[in-house]
C-alpha atoms as a PDB file:
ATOM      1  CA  UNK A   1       0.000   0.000   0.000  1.00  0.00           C
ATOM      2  CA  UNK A   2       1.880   3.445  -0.814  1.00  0.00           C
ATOM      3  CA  UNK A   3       1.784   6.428   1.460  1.00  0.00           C
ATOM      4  CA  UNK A   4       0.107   9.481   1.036  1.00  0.00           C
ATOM      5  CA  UNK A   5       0.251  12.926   2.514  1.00  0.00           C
ATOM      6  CA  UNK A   6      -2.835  13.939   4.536  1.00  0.00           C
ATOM      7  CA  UNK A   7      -3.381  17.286   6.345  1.00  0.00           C
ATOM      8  CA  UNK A   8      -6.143  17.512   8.593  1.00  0.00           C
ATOM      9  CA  UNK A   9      -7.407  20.978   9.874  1.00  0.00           C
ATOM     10  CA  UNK A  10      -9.803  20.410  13.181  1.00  0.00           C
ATOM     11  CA  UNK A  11     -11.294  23.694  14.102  1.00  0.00           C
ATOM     12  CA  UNK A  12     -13.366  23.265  17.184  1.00  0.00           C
ATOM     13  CA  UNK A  13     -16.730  24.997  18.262  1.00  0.00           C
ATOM     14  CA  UNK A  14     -17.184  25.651  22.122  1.00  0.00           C
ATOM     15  CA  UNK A  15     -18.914  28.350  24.432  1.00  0.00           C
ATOM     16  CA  UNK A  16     -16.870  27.181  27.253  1.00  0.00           C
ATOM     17  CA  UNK A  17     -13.643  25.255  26.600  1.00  0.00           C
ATOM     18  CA  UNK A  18     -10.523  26.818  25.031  1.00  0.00           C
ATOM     19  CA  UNK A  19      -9.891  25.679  21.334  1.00  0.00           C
ATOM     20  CA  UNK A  20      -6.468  25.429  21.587  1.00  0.00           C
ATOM     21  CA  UNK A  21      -7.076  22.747  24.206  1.00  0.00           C
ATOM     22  CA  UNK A  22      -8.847  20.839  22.556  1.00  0.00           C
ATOM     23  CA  UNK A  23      -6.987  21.276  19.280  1.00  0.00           C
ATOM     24  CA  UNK A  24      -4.765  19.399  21.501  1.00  0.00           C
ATOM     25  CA  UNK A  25      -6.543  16.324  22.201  1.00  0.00           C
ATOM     26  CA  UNK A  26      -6.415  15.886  18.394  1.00  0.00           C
ATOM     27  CA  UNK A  27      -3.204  16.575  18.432  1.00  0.00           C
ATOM     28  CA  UNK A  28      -2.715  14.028  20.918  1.00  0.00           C
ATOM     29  CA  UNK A  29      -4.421  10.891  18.884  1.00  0.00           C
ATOM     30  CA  UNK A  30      -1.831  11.807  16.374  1.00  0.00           C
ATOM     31  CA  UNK A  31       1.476  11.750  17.907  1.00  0.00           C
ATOM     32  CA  UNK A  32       0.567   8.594  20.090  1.00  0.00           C
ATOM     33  CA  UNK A  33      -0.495   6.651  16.275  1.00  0.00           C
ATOM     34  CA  UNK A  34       3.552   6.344  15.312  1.00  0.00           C
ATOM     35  CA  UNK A  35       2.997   7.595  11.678  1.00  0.00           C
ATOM     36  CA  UNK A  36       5.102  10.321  10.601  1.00  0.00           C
ATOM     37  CA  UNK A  37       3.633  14.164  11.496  1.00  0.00           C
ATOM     38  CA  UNK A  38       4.164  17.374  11.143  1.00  0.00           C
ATOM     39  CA  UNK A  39       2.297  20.050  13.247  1.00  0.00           C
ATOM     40  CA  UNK A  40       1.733  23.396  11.561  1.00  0.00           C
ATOM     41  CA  UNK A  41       0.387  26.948  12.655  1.00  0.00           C
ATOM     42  CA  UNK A  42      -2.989  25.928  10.771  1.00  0.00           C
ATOM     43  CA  UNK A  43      -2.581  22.025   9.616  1.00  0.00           C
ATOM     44  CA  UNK A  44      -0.938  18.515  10.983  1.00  0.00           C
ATOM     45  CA  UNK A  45       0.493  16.913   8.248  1.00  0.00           C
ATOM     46  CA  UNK A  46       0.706  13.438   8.363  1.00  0.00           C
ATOM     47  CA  UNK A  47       2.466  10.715   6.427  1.00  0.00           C
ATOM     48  CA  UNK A  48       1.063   6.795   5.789  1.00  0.00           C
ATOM     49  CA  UNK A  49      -1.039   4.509   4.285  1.00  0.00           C
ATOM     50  CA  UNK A  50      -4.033   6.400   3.388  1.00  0.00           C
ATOM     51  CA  UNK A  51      -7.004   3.939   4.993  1.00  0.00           C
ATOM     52  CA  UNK A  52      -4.749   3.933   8.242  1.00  0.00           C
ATOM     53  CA  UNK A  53      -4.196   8.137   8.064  1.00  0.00           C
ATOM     54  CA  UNK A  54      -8.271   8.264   7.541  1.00  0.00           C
ATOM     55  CA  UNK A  55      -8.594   6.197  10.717  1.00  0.00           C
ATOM     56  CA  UNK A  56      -6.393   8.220  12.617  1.00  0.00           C
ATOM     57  CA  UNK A  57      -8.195  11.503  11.603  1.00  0.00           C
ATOM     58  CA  UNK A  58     -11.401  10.042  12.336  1.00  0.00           C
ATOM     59  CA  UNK A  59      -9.829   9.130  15.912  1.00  0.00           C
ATOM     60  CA  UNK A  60      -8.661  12.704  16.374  1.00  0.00           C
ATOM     61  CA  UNK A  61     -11.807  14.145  15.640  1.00  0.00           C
ATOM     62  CA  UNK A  62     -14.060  12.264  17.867  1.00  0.00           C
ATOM     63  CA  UNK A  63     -11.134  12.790  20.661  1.00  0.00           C
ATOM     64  CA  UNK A  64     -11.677  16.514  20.034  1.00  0.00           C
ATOM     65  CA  UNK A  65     -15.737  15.724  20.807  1.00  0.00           C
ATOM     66  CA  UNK A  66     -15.234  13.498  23.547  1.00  0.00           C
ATOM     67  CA  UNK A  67     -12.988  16.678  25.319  1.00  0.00           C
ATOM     68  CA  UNK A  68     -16.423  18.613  25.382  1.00  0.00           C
ATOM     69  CA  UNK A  69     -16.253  20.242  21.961  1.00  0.00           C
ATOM     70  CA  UNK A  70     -19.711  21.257  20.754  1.00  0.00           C
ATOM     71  CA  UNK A  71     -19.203  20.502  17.024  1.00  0.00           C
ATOM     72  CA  UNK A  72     -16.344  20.661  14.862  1.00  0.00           C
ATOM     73  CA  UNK A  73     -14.803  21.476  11.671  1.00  0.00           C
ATOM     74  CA  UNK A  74     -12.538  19.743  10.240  1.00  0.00           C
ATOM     75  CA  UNK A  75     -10.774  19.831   6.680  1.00  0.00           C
ATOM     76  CA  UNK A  76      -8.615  17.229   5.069  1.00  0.00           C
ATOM     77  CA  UNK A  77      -6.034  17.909   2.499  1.00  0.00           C
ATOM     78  CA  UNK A  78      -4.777  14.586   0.314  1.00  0.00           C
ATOM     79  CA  UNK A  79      -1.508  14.201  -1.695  1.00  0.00           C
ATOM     80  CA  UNK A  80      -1.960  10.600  -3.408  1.00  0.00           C
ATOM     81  CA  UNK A  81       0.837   9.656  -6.276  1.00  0.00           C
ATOM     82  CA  UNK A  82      -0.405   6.790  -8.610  1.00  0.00           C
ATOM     83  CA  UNK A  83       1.597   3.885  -8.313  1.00  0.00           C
ATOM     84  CA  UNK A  84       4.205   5.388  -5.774  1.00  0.00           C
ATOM     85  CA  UNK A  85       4.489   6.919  -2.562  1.00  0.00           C
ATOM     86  CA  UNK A  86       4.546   9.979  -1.239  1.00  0.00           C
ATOM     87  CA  UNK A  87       7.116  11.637   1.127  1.00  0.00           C
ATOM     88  CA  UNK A  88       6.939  15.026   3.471  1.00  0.00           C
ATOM     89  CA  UNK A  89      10.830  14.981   2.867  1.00  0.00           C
ATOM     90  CA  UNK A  90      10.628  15.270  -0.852  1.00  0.00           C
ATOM     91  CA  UNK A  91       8.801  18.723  -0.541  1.00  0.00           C
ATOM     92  CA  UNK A  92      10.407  20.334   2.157  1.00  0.00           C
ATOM     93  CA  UNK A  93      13.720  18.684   2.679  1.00  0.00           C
ATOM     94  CA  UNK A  94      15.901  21.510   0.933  1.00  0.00           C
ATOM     95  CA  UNK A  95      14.152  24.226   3.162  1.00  0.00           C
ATOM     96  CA  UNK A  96      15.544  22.510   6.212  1.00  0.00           C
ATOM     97  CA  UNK A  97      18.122  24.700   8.308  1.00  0.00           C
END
C-alpha cells in the first residue's frame, strides 16, 4: 500500500472550553499513532497509508468531541501519487536549516 500525505485541519466549536485545548486532544491521537507528522500553525500533516491516516483523523476528531467540543470542523487535504508513494521529505527537505 503506498503512502500518502494527509493534512487535517480540526477547528473546534465551544462556548466554554478553550480551542487550543482541545486542538490538543487531536493533536494528541496523532502523535501517540507512530505515523510520521508534522504540526503546523494551521494544519498537521501526516504521512502513511491512506485507509490507516483516515482512521487516525477520524480518531482525532471524535477525541476533540469526547474533550467537550460542541461541534467541529474539520478539513482534510490529500496528496496521493499513482503507483508510488509519497514523502513530506521530498517537498520540504531543501528548506531545512
Amino acid at each position: 500500500m503506498h503512502h500518502i500525505n494527509l493534512g487535517i485541519q480540526i477547528v473546534p466549536k465551544s462556548k466554554t472550553l478553550d480551542t487550543y485545548l482541545l486542538v490538543d486532544q487531536a493533536i494528541a491521537v496523532i502523535q501517540q499513532s507512530g505515523v510520521p507528522y508534522e504540526v503546523t500553525p494551521f494544519e498537521t500533516v501526516m504521512e502513511g497509508p491512506q485507509e490507516q491516516l483516515m482512521q487516525i483523523a477520524l480518531e482525532a476528531q471524535q477525541a476533540v468531541l469526547n474533550a467537550g467540543a460542541d461541534e467541529v470542523l474539520v478539513y482534510y487535504r490529500m496528496h496521493i501519487r499513482n503507483g508510488g508513494d509519497v514523502s513530506m521529505g521530498e517537498k520540504t527537505a531543501k528548506f531545512a536549516h
